[in-house]
C-alpha atoms as a PDB file:
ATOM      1  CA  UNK A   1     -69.475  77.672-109.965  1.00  0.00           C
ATOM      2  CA  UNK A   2     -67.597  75.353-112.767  1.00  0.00           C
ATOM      3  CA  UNK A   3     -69.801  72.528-113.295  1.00  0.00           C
ATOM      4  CA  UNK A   4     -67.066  70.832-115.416  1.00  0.00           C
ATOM      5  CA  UNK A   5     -63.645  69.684-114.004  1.00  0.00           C
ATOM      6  CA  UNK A   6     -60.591  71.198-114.965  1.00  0.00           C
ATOM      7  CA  UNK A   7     -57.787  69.437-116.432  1.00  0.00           C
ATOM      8  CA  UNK A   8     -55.883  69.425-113.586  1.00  0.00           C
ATOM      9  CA  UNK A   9     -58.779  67.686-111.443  1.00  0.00           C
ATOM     10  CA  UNK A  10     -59.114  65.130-114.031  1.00  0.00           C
ATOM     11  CA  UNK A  11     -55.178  64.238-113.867  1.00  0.00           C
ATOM     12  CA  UNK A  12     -55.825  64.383-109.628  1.00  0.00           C
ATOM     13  CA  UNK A  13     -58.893  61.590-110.458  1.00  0.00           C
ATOM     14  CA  UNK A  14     -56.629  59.580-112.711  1.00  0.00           C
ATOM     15  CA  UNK A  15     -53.757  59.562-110.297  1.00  0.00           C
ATOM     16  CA  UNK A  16     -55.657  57.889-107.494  1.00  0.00           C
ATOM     17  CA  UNK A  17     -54.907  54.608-106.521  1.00  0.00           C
ATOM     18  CA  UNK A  18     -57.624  51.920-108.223  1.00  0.00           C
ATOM     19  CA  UNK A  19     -59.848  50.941-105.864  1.00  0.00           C
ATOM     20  CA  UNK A  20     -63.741  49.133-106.497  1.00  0.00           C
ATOM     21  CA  UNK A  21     -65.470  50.827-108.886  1.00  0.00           C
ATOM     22  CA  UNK A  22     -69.497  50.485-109.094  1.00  0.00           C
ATOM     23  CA  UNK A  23     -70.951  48.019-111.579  1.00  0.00           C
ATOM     24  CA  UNK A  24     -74.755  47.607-112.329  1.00  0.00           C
ATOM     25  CA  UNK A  25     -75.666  43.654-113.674  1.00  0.00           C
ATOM     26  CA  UNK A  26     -78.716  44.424-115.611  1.00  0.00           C
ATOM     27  CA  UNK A  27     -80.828  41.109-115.662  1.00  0.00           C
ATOM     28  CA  UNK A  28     -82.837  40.974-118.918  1.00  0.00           C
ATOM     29  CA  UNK A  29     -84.765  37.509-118.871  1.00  0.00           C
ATOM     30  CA  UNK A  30     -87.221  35.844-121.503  1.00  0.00           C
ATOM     31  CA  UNK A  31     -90.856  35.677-120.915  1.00  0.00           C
ATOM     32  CA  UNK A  32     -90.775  31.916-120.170  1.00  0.00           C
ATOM     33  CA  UNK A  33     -87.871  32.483-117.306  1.00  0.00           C
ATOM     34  CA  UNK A  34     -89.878  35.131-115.839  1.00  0.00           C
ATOM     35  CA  UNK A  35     -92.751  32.928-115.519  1.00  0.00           C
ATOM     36  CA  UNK A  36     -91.157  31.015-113.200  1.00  0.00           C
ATOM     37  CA  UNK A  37     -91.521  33.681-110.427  1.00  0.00           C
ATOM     38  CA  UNK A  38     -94.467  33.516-109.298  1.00  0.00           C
ATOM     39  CA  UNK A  39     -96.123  30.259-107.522  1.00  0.00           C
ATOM     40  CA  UNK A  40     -94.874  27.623-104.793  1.00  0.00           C
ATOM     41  CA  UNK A  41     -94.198  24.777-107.404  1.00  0.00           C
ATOM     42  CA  UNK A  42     -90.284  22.956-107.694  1.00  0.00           C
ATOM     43  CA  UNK A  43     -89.360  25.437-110.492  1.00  0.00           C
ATOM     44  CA  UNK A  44     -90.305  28.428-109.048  1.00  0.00           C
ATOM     45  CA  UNK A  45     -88.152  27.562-105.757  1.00  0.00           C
ATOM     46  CA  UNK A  46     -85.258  26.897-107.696  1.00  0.00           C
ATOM     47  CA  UNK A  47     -85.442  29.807-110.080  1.00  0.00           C
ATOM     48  CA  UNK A  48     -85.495  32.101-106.667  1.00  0.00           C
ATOM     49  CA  UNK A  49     -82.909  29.473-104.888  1.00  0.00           C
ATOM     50  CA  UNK A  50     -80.379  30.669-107.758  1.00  0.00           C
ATOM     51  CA  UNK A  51     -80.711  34.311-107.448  1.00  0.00           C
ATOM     52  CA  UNK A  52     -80.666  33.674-103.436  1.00  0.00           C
ATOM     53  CA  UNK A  53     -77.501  31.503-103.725  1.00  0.00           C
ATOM     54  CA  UNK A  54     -75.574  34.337-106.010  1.00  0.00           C
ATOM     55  CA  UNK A  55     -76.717  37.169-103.847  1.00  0.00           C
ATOM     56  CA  UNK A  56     -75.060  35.424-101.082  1.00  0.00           C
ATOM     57  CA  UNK A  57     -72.160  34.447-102.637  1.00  0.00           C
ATOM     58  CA  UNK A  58     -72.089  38.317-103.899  1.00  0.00           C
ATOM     59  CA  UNK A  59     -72.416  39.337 -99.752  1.00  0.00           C
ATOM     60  CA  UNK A  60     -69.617  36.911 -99.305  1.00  0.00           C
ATOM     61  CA  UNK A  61     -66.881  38.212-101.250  1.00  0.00           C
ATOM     62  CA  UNK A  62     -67.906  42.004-100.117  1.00  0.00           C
ATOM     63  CA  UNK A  63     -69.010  43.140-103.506  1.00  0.00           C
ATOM     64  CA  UNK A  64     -72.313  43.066-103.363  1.00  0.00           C
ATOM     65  CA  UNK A  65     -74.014  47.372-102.953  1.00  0.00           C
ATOM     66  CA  UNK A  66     -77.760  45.686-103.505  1.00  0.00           C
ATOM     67  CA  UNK A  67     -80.414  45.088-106.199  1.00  0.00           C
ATOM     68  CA  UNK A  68     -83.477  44.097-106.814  1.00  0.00           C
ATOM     69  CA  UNK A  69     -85.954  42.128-108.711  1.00  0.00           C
ATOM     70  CA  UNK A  70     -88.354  44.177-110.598  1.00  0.00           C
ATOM     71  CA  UNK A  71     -92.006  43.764-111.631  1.00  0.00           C
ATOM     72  CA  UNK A  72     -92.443  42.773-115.040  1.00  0.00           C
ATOM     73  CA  UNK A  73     -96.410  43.007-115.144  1.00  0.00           C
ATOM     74  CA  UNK A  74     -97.182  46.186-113.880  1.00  0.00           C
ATOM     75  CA  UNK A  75     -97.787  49.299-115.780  1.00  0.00           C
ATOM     76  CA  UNK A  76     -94.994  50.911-117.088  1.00  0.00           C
ATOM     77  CA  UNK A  77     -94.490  54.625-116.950  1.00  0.00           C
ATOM     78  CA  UNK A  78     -91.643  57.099-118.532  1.00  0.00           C
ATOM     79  CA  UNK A  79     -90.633  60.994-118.393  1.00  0.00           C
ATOM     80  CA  UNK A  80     -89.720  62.175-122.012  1.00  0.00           C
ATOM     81  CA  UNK A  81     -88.033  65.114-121.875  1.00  0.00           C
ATOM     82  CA  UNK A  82     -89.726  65.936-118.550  1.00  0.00           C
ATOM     83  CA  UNK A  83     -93.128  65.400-119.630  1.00  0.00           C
ATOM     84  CA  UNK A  84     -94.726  61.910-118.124  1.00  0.00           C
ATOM     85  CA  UNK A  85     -95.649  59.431-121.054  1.00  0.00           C
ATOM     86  CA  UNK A  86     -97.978  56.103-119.438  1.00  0.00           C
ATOM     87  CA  UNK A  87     -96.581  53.246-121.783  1.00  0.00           C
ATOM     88  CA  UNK A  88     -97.733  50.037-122.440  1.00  0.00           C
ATOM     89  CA  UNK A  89     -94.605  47.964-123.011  1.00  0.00           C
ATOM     90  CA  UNK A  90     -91.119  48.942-121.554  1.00  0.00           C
ATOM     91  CA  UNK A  91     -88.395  51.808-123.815  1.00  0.00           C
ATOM     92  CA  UNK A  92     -86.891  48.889-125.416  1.00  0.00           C
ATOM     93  CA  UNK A  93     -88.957  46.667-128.142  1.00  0.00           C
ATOM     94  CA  UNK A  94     -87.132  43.370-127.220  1.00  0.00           C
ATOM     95  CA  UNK A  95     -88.311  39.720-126.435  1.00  0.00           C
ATOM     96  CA  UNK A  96     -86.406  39.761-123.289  1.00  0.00           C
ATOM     97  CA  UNK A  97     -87.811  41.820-120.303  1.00  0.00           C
ATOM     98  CA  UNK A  98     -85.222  43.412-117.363  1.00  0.00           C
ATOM     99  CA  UNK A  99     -86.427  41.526-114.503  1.00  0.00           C
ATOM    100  CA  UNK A 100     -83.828  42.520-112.055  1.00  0.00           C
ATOM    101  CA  UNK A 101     -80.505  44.345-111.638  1.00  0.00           C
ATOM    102  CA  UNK A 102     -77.799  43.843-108.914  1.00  0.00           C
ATOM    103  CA  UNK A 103     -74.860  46.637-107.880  1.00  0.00           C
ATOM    104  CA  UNK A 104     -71.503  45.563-107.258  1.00  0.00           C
ATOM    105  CA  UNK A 105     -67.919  47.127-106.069  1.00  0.00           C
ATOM    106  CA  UNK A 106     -65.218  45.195-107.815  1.00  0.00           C
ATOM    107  CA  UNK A 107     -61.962  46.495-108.741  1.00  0.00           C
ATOM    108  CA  UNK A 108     -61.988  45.644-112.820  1.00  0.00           C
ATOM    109  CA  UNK A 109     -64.446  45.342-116.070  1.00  0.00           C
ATOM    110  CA  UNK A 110     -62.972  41.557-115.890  1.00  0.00           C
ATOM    111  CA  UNK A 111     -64.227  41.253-112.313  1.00  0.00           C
ATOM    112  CA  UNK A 112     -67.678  42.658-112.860  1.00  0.00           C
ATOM    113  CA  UNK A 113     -68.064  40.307-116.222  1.00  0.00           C
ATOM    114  CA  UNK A 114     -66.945  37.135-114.060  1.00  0.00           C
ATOM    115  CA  UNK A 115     -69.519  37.830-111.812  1.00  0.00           C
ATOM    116  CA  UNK A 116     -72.124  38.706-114.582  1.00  0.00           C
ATOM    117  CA  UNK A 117     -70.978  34.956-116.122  1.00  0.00           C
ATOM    118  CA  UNK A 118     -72.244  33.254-112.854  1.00  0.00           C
ATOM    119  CA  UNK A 119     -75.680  35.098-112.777  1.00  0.00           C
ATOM    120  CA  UNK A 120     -78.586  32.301-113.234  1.00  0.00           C
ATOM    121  CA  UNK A 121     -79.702  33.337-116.059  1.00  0.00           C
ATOM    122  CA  UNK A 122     -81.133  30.382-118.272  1.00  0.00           C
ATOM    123  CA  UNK A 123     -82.588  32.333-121.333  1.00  0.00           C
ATOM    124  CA  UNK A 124     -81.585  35.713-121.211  1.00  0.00           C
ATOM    125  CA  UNK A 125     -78.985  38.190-121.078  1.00  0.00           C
ATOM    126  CA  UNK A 126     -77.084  40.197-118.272  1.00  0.00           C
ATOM    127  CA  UNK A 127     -75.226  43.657-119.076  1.00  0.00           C
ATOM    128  CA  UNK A 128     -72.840  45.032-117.645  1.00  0.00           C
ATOM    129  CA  UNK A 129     -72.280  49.098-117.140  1.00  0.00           C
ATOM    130  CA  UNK A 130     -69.888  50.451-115.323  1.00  0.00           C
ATOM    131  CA  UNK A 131     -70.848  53.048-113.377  1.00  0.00           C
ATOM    132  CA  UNK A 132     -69.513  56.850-113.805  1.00  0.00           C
ATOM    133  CA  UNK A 133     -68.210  59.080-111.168  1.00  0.00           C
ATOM    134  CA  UNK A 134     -70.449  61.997-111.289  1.00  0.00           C
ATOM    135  CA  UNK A 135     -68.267  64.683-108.955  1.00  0.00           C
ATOM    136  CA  UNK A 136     -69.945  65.346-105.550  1.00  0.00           C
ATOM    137  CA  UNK A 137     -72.661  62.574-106.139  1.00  0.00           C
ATOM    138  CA  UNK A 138     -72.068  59.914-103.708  1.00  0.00           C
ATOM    139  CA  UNK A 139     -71.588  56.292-105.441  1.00  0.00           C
END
């Protein structure tokens, strides 16, 4: 079986109507943000009020496919050219961390970098990626 597409598949893809595409919001967040997480104090309700609030207003406008906060403290493992490397320190050397992602179905780049503009993020950055239709792999 062809793994690849033909040319005239590709020209089928590209003839279909647009329709929401999936978007991944990478959360990458400085060390002193993500110390807000954990404990009961004002700040730490607030940091997870925000991230609440724009999940739910995500959910509102039907966009929203899920996400999740991840763990920033725990042990961080990797699979390097199928062998498993234990690592102390996430791939990427940077002072920001990725605490968190969130999937969305929006029709446009613009629309997925709107939504990216209104993530809470004080001191940190949030990426966007488009997401790529792999053939037969649901999205």
């Amino acid at each position: 079986m062809n793994r690849f597409l033909s040319l005239a598949a590709l020209a089928a893809l590209a003839a279909l109507p647009a329709q929401a595409a999936p978007y991944t919001l990478f959360i990458y967040e400085s060390a002193e943000q993500l110390s807000l997480r954990p404990g009961g104090n004002a700040d730490t309700q607030a940091y997870w009020a925000a991230y609440d609030l724009f999940g739910k207003d995500l959910a509102a406008a039907g966009v929203l496919r899920g996400g999740a906060a991840l763990s920033t403290g725990a042990p961080v493992s990797q699979v390097v050219s199928g062998t498993v490397v234990d690592a102390a320190a996430p791939y990427a050397a940077s002072a920001l961390a990725l605490g968190g992602y969130f999937q969305i179905d929006v029709p446009a780049d613009a629309d997925a970098i709107t939504w990216a503009g209104k993530m809470p993020v004080i001191d940190g950055v949030v990426e966007v990626r488009a997401g790529f239709p792999v053939p037969g792999m649901a999205m």
